[in-house]
C-alpha atoms as a PDB file:
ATOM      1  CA  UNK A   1      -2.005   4.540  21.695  1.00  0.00           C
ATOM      2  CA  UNK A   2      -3.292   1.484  20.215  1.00  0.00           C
ATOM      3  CA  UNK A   3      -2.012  -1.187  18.938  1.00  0.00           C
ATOM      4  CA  UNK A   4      -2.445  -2.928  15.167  1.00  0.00           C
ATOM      5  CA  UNK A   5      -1.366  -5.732  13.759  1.00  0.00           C
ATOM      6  CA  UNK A   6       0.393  -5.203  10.874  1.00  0.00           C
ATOM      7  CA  UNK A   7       1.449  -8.195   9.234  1.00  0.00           C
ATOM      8  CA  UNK A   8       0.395 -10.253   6.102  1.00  0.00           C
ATOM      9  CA  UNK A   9      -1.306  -9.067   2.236  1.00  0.00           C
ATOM     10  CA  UNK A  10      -2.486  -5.085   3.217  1.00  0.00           C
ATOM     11  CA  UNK A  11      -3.948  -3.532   0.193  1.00  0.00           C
ATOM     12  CA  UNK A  12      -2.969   0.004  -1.213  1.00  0.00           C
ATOM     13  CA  UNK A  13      -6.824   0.168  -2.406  1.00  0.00           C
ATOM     14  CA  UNK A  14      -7.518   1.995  -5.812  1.00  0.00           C
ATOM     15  CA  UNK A  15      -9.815   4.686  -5.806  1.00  0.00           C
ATOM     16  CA  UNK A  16     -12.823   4.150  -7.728  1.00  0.00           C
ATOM     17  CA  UNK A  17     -14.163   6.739 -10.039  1.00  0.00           C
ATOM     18  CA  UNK A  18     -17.585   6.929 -11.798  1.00  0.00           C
ATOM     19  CA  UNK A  19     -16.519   6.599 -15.592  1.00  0.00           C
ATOM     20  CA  UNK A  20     -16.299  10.569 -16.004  1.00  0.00           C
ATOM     21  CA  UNK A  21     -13.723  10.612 -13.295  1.00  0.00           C
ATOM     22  CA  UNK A  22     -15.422  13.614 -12.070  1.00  0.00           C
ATOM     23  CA  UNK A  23     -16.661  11.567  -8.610  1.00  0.00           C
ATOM     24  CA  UNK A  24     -15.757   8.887  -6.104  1.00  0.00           C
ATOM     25  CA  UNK A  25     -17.522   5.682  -6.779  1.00  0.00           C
ATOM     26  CA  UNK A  26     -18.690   4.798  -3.442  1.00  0.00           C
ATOM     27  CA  UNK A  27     -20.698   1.462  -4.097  1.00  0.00           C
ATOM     28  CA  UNK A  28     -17.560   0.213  -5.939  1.00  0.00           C
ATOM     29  CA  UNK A  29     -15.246   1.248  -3.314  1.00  0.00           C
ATOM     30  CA  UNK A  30     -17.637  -1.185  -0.850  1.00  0.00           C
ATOM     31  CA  UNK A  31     -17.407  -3.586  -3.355  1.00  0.00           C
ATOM     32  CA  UNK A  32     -13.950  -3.724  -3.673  1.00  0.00           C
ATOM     33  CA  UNK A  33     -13.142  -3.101   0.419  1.00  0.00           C
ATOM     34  CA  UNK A  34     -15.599  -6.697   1.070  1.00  0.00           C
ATOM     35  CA  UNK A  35     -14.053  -8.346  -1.850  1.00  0.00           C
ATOM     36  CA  UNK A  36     -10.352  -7.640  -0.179  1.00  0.00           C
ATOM     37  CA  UNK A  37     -11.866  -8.951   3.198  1.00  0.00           C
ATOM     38  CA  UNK A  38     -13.152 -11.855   1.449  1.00  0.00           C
ATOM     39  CA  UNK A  39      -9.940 -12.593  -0.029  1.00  0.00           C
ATOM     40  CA  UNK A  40      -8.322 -12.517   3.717  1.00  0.00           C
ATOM     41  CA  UNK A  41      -6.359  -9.794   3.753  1.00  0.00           C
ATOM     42  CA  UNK A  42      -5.201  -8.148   6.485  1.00  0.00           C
ATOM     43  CA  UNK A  43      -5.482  -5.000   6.403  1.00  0.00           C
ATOM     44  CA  UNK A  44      -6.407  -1.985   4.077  1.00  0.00           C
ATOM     45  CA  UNK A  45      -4.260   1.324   3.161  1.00  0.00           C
ATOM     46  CA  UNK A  46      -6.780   3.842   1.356  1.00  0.00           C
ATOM     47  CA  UNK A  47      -5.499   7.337   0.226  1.00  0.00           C
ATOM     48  CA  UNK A  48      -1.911   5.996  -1.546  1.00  0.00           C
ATOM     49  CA  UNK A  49      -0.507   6.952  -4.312  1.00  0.00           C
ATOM     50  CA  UNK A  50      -2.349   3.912  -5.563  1.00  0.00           C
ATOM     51  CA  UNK A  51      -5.249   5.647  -4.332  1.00  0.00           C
ATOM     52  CA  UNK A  52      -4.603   8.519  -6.899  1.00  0.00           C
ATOM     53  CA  UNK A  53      -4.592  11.101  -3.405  1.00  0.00           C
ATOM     54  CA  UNK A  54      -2.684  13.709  -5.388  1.00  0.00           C
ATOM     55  CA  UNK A  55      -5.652  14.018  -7.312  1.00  0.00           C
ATOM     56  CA  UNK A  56      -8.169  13.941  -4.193  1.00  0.00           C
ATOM     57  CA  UNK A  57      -9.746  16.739  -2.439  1.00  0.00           C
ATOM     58  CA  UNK A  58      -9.691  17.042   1.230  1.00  0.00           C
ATOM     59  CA  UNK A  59     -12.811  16.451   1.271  1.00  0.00           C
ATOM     60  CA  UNK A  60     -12.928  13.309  -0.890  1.00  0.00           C
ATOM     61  CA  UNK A  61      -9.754  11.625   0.867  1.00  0.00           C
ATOM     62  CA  UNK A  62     -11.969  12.251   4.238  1.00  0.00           C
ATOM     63  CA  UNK A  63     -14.980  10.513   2.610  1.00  0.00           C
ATOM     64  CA  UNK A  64     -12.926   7.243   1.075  1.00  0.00           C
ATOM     65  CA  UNK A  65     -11.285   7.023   4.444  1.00  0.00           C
ATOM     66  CA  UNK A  66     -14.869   7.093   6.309  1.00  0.00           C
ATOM     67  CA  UNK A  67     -16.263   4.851   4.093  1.00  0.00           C
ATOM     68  CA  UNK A  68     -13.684   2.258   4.424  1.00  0.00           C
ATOM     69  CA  UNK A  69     -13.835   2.045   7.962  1.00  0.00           C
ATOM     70  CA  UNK A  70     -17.376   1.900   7.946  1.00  0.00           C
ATOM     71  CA  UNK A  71     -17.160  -0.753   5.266  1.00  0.00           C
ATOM     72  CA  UNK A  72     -14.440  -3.264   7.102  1.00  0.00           C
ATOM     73  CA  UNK A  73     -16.257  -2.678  10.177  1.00  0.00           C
ATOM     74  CA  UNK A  74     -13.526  -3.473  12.737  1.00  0.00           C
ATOM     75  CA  UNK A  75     -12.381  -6.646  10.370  1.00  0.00           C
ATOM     76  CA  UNK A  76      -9.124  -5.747   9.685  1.00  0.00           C
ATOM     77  CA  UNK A  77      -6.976  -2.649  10.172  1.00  0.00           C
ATOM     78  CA  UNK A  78      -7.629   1.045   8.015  1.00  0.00           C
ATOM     79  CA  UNK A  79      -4.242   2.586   7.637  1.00  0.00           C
ATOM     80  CA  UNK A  80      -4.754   6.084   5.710  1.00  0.00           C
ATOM     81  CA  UNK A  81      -2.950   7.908   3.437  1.00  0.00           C
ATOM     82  CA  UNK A  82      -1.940  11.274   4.628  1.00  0.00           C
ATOM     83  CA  UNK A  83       1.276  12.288   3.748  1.00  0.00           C
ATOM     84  CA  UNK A  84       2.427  15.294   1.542  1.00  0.00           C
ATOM     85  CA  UNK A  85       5.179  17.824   1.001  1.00  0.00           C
ATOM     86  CA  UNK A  86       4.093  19.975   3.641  1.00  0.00           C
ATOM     87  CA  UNK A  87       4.391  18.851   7.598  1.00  0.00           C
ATOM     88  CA  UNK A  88       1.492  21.027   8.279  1.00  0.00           C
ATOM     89  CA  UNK A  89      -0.668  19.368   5.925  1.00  0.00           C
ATOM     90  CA  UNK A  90       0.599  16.053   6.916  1.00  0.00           C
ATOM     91  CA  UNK A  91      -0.532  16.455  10.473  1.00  0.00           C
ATOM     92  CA  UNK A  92      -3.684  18.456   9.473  1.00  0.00           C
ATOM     93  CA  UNK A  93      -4.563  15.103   7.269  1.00  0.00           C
ATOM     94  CA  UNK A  94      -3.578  12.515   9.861  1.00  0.00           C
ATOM     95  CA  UNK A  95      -5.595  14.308  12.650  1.00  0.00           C
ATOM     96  CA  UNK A  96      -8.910  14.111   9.788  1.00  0.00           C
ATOM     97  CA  UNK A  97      -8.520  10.788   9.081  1.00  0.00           C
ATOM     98  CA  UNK A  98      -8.132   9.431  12.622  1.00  0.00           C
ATOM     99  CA  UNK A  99     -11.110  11.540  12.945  1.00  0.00           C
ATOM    100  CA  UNK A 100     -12.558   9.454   9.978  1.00  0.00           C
ATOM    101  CA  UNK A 101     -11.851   6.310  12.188  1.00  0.00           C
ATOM    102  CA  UNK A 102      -8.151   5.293  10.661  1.00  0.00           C
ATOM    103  CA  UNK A 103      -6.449   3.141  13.091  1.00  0.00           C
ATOM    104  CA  UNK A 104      -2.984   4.509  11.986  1.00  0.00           C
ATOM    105  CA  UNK A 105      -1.689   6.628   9.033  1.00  0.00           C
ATOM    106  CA  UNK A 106       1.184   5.671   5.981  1.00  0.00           C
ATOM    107  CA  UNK A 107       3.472   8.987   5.641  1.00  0.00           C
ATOM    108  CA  UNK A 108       5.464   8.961   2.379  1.00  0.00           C
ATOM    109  CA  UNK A 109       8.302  10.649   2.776  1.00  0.00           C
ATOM    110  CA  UNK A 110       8.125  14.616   1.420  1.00  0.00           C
ATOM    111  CA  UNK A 111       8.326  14.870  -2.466  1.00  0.00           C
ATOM    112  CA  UNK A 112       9.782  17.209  -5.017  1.00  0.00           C
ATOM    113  CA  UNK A 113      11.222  19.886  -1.807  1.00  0.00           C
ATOM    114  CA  UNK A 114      13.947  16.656  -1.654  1.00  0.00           C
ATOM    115  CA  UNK A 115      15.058  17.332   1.818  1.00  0.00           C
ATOM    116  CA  UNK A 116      18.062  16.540   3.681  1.00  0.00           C
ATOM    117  CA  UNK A 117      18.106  13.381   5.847  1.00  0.00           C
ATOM    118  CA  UNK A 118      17.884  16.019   8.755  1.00  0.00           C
ATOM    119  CA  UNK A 119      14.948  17.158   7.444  1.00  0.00           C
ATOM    120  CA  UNK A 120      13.397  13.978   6.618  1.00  0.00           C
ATOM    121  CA  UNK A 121      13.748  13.185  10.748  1.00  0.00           C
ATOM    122  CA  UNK A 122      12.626  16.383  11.847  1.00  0.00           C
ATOM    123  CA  UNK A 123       9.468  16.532   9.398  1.00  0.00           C
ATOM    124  CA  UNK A 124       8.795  12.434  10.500  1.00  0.00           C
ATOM    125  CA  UNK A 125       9.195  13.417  14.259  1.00  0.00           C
ATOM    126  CA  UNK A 126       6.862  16.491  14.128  1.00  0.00           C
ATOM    127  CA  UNK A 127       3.865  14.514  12.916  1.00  0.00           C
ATOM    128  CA  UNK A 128       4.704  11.759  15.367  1.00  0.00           C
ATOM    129  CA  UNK A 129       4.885  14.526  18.055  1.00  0.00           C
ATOM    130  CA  UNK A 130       1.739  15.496  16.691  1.00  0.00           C
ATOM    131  CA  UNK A 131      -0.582  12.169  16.195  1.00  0.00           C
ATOM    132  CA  UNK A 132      -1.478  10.034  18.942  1.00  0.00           C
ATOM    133  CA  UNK A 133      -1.729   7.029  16.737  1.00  0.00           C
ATOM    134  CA  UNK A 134       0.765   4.546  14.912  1.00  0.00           C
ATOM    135  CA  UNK A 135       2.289   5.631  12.309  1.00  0.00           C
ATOM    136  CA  UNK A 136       3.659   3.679   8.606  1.00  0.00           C
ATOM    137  CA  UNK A 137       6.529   5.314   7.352  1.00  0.00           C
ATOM    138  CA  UNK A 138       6.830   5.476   3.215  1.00  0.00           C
ATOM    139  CA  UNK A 139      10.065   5.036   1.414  1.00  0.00           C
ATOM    140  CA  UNK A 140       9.442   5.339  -2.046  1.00  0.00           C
ATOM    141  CA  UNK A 141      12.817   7.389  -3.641  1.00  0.00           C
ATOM    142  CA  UNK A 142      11.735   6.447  -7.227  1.00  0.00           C
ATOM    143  CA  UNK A 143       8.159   8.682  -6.890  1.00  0.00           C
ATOM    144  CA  UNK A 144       9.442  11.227  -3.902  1.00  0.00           C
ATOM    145  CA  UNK A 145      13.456  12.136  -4.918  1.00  0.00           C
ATOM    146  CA  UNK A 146      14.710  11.475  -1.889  1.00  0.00           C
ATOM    147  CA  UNK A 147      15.814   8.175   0.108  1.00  0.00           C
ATOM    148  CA  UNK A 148      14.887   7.413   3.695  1.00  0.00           C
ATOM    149  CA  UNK A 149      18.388   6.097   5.141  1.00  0.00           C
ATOM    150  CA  UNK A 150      18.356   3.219   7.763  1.00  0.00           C
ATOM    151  CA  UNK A 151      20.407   5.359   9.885  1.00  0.00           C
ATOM    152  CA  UNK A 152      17.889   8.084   9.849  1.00  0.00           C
ATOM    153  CA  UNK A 153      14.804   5.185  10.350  1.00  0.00           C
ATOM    154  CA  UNK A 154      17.134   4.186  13.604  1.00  0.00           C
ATOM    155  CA  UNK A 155      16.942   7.878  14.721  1.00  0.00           C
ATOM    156  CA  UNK A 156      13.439   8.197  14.113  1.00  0.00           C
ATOM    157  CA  UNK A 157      12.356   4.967  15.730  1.00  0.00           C
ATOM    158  CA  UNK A 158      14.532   5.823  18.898  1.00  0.00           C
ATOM    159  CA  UNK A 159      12.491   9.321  18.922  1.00  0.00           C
ATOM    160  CA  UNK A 160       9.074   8.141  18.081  1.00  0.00           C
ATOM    161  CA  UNK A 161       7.666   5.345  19.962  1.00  0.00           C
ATOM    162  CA  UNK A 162       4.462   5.710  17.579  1.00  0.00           C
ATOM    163  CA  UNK A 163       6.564   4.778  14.554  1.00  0.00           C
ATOM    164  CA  UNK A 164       5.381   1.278  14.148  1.00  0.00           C
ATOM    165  CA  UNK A 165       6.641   0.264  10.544  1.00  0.00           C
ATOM    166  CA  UNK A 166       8.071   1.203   7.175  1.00  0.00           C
ATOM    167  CA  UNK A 167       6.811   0.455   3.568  1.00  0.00           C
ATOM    168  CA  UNK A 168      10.581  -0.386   1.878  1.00  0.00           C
ATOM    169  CA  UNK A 169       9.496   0.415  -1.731  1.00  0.00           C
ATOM    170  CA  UNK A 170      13.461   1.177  -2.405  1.00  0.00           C
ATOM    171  CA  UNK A 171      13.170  -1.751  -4.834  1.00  0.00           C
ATOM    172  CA  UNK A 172      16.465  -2.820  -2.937  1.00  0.00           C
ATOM    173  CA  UNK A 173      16.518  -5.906  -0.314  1.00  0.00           C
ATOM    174  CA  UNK A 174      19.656  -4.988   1.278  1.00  0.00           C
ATOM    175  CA  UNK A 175      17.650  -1.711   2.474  1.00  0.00           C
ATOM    176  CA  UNK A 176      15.888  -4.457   3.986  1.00  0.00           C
ATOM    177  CA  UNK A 177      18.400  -6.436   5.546  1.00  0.00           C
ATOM    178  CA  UNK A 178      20.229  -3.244   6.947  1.00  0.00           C
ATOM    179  CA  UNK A 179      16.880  -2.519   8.949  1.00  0.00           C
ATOM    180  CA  UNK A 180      16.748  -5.508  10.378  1.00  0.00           C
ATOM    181  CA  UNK A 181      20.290  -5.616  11.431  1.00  0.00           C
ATOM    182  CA  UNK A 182      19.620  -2.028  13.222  1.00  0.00           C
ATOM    183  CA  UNK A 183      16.217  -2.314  14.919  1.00  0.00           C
ATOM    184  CA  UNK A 184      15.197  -5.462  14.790  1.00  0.00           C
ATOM    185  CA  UNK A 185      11.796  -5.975  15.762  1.00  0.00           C
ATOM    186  CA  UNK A 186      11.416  -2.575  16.490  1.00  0.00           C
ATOM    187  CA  UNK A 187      10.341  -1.987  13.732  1.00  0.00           C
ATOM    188  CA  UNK A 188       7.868  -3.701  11.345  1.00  0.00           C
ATOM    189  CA  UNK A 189       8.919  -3.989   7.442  1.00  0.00           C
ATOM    190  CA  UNK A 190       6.826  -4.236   4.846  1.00  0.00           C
ATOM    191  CA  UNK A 191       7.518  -4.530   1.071  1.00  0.00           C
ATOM    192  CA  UNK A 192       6.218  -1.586  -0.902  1.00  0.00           C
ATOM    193  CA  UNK A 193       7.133  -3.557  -4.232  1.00  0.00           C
ATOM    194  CA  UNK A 194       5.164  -6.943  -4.572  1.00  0.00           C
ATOM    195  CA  UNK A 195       7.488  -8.738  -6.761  1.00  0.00           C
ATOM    196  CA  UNK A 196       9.692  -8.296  -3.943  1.00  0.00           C
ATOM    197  CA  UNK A 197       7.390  -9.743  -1.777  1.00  0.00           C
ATOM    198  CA  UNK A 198       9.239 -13.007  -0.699  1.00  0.00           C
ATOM    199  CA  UNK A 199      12.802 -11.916  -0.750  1.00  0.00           C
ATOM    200  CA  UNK A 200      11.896  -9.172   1.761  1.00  0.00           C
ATOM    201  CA  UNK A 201      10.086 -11.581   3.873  1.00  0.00           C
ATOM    202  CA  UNK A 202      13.116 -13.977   3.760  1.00  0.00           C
ATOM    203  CA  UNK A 203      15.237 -11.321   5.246  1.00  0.00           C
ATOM    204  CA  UNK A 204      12.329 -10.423   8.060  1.00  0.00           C
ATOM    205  CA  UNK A 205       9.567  -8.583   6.585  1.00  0.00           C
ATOM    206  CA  UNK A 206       6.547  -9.137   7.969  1.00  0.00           C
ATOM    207  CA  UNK A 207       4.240  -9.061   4.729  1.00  0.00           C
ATOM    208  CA  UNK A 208       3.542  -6.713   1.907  1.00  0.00           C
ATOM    209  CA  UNK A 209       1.358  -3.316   1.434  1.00  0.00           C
ATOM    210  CA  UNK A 210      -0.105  -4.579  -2.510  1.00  0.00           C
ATOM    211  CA  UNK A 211      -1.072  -3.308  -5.235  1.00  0.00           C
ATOM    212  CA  UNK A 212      -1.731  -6.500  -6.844  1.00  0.00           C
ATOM    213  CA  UNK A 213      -4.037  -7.350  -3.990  1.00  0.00           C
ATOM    214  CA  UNK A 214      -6.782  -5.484  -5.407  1.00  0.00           C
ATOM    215  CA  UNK A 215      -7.174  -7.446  -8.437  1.00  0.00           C
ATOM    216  CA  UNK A 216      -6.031 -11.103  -7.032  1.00  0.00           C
ATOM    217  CA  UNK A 217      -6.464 -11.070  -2.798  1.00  0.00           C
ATOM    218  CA  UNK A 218      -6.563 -14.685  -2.115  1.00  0.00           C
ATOM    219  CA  UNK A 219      -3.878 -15.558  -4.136  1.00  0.00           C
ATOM    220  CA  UNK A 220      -1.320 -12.401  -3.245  1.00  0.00           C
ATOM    221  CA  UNK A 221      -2.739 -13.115   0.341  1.00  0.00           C
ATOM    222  CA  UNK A 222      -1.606 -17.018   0.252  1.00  0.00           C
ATOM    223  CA  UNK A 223       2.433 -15.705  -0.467  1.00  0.00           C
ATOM    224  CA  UNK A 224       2.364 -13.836   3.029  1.00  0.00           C
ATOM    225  CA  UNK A 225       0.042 -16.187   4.782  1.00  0.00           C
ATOM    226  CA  UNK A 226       1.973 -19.115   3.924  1.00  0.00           C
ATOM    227  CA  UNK A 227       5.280 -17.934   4.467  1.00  0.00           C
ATOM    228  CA  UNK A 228       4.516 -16.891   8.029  1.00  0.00           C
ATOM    229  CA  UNK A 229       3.007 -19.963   8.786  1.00  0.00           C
ATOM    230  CA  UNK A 230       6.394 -21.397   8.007  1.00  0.00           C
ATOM    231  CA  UNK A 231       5.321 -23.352   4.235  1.00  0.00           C
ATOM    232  CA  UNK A 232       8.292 -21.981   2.024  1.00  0.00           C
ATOM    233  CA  UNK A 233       7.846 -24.451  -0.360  1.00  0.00           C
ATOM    234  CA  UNK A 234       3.996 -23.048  -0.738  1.00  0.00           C
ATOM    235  CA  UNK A 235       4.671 -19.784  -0.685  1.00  0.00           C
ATOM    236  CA  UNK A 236       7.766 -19.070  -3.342  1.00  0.00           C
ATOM    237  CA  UNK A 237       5.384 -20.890  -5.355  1.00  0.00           C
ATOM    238  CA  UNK A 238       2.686 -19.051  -4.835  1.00  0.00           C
ATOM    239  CA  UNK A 239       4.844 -15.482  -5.404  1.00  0.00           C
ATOM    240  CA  UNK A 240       6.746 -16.971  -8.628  1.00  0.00           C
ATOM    241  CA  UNK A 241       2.647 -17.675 -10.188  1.00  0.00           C
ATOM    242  CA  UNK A 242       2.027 -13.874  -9.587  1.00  0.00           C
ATOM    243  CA  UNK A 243       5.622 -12.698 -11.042  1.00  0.00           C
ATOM    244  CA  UNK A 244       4.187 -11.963 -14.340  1.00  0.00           C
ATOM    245  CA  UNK A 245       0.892 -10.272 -12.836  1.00  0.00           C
ATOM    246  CA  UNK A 246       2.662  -7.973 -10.337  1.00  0.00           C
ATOM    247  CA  UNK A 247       4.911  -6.809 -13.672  1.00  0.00           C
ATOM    248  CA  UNK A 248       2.127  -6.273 -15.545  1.00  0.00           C
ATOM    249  CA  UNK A 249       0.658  -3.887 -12.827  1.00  0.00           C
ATOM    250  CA  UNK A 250       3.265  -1.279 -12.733  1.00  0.00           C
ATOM    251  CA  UNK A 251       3.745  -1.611 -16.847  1.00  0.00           C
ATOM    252  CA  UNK A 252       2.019   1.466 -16.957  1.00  0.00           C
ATOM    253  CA  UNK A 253       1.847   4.653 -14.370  1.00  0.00           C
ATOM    254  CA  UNK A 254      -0.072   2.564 -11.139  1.00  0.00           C
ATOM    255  CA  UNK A 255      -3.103   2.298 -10.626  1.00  0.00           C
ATOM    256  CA  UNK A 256      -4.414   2.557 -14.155  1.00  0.00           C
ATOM    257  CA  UNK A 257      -3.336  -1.324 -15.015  1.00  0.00           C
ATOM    258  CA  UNK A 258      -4.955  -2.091 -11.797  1.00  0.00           C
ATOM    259  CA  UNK A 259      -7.785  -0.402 -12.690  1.00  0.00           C
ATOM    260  CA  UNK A 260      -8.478  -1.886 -15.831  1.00  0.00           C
ATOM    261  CA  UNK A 261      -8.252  -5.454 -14.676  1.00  0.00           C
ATOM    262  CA  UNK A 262     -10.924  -4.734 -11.981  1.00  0.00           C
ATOM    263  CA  UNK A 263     -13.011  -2.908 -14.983  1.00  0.00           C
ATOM    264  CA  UNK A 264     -12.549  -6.520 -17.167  1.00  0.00           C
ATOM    265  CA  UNK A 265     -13.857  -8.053 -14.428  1.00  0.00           C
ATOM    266  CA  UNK A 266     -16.755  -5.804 -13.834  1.00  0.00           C
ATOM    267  CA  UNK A 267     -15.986  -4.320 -10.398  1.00  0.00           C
ATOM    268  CA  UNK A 268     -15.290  -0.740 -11.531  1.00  0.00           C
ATOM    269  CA  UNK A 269     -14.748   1.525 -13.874  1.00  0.00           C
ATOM    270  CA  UNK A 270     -11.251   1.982 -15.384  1.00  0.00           C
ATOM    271  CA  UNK A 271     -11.574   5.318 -15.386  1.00  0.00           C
ATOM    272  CA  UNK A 272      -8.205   7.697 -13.675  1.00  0.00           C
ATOM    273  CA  UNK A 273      -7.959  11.086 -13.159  1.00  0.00           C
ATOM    274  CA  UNK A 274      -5.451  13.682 -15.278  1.00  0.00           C
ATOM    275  CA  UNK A 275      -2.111  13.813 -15.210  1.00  0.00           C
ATOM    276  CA  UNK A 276      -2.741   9.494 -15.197  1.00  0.00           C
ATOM    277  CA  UNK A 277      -4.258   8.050 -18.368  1.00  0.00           C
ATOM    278  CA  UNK A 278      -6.213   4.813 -18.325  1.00  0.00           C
ATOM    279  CA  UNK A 279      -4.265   1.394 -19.178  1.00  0.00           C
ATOM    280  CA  UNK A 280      -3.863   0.963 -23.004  1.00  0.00           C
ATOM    281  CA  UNK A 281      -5.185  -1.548 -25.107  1.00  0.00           C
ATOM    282  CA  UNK A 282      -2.262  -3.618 -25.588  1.00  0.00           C
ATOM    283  CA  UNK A 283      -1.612  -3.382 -21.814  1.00  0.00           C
ATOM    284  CA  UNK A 284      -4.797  -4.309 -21.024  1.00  0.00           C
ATOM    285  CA  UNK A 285      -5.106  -7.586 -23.174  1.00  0.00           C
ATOM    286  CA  UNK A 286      -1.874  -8.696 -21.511  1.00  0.00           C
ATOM    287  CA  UNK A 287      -3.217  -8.672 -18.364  1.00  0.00           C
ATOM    288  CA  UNK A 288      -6.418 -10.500 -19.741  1.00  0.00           C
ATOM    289  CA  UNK A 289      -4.120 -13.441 -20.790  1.00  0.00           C
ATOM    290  CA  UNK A 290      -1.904 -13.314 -17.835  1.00  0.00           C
ATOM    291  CA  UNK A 291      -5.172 -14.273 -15.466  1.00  0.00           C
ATOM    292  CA  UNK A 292      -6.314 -16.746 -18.285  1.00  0.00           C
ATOM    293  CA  UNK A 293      -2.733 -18.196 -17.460  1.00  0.00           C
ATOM    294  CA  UNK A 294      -3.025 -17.822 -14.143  1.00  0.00           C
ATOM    295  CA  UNK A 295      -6.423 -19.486 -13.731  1.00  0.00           C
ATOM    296  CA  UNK A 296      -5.656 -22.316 -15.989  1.00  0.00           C
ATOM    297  CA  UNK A 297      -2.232 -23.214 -13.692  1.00  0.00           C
ATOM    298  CA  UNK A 298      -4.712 -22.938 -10.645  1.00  0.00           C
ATOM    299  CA  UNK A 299      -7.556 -25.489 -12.109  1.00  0.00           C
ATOM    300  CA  UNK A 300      -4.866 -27.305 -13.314  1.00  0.00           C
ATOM    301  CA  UNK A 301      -3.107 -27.650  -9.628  1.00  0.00           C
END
């Protein structure tokens, strides 16, 4: 099983759509996957929720995956998207987007069912069992209705050697903190919740899996990159400059903000498939001032 370095600014790339919504805008999703290299980040996680999967075929989700590996071209790391409700379809996804050329997938833990912590570790550790790769865990309770524990991560991790990390989007840093104490470096953390970037970090994350990323890469790339390289002083300023970005991204139902601050700036369309409605207008011209803001405090530095 290989090996990837998971550390640093990885974005949970947005899906582009042609303005219809009806197709996957594959020139824009190039775009956007060199413009994320560009910006030095470290890896890319296509097929999130940020990616709008729910709303994906299987054949689409297979075609966005492919075409991102193709597009980074060994740069940096392709982590896919594949989890679900179902364990079969989990595993049945993983297995097509290694095939796509992943290096590793991100498995949110099963929504809606809300299944017992057992059942959390037995679904994780069948899809391990299953996939010959490294595997992100996803711990999002706030989208999914249920709550990864850190006593069932420890179980899982001493199970599955091929569990590699966890995105902690628990909006809680003592979830965090209680990791750490239990594994270690067993197991790499990353922040699910950018705002929370820095805190996590502080308490031994190893980086962030953005959203924010996709709109701003150098800049939510110098937080991580700078606090690893031990500049503390450079990098809570660099997180407290995106504070009022990274709010303004989840002010409406992610990715559509997103979306429409890469459509102001001409990279996409803003379009987002149903049951998601694009950004609106008022949302959209606070983002517009917030990176005025923001690029004014950075030509005035």
């Amino acid at each position: 099983m290989s090996q990837l370095p998971l550390s640093g600014t990885l974005t949970a790339l947005v899906t582009p759509f042609t303005p219809d919504g009806e197709a996957v805008d594959f020139d824009a999703l190039d775009a956007l996957v060199e413009a994320q290299i560009a910006g030095g980040v470290s890896g890319l996680v296509p097929c999130g929720t940020t990616g709008e999967s729910p709303t994906l075929s299987e054949a689409e989700a297979n075609a966005v995956i492919r075409r991102v590996v193709d597009a980074a071209r060994g740069r940096v790391p392709v982590i896919a998207g594949t989890g679900s409700f179902s364990t079969k379809k989990t595993i049945e996804a993983s297995r097509a987007a290694l095939a796509a050329g992943a290096g590793g997938v991100m498995v949110v833990m099963p929504y809606y069912s809300k299944p017992s912590q057992d059942g959390l570790r037995e679904h994780t550790l069948a899809v391990a069992k299953a996939i010959p790769a490294p595997i992100v865990l996803y711990n999002i309770p706030g989208r999914t209705g249920v709550d990864l524990s850190a006593e069932t991560t420890e179980r899982i991790c001493a199970a599955a050697p091929n569990v590699v990390a966890i995105k902690d989007a628990s909006g809680n840093v003592l979830r965090c903190q209680e990791l750490v104490r239990r594994l270690g470096d067993r197991l790499t953390i990353l922040s699910g919740d950018d705002a929370l970037t820095l805190p996590m970090m502080a308490l031994g994350a190893q980086g962030v899996i953005s959203v924010t990323s996709n709109v701003l890469p150098r800049e939510t790339s110098a937080v991580t990159r700078r606090f690893l390289a031990g500049d503390l002083a450079g990098a809570r300023a660099a997180h407290l400059a995106l504070l009022e970005v990274h709010g303004l991204m989840f002010a409406e139902p992610n990715p559509a903000p997103a979306k429409a601050a890469l459509a102001a700036l001409g990279r996409m369309s803003a379009a987002v498939r149903l049951p998601l409605a694009p950004a609106g207008e008022a949302i959209r011209q606070q983002i517009a001032e917030a990176m005025k803001r923001l690029e004014a405090r950075r030509e005035a530095s």
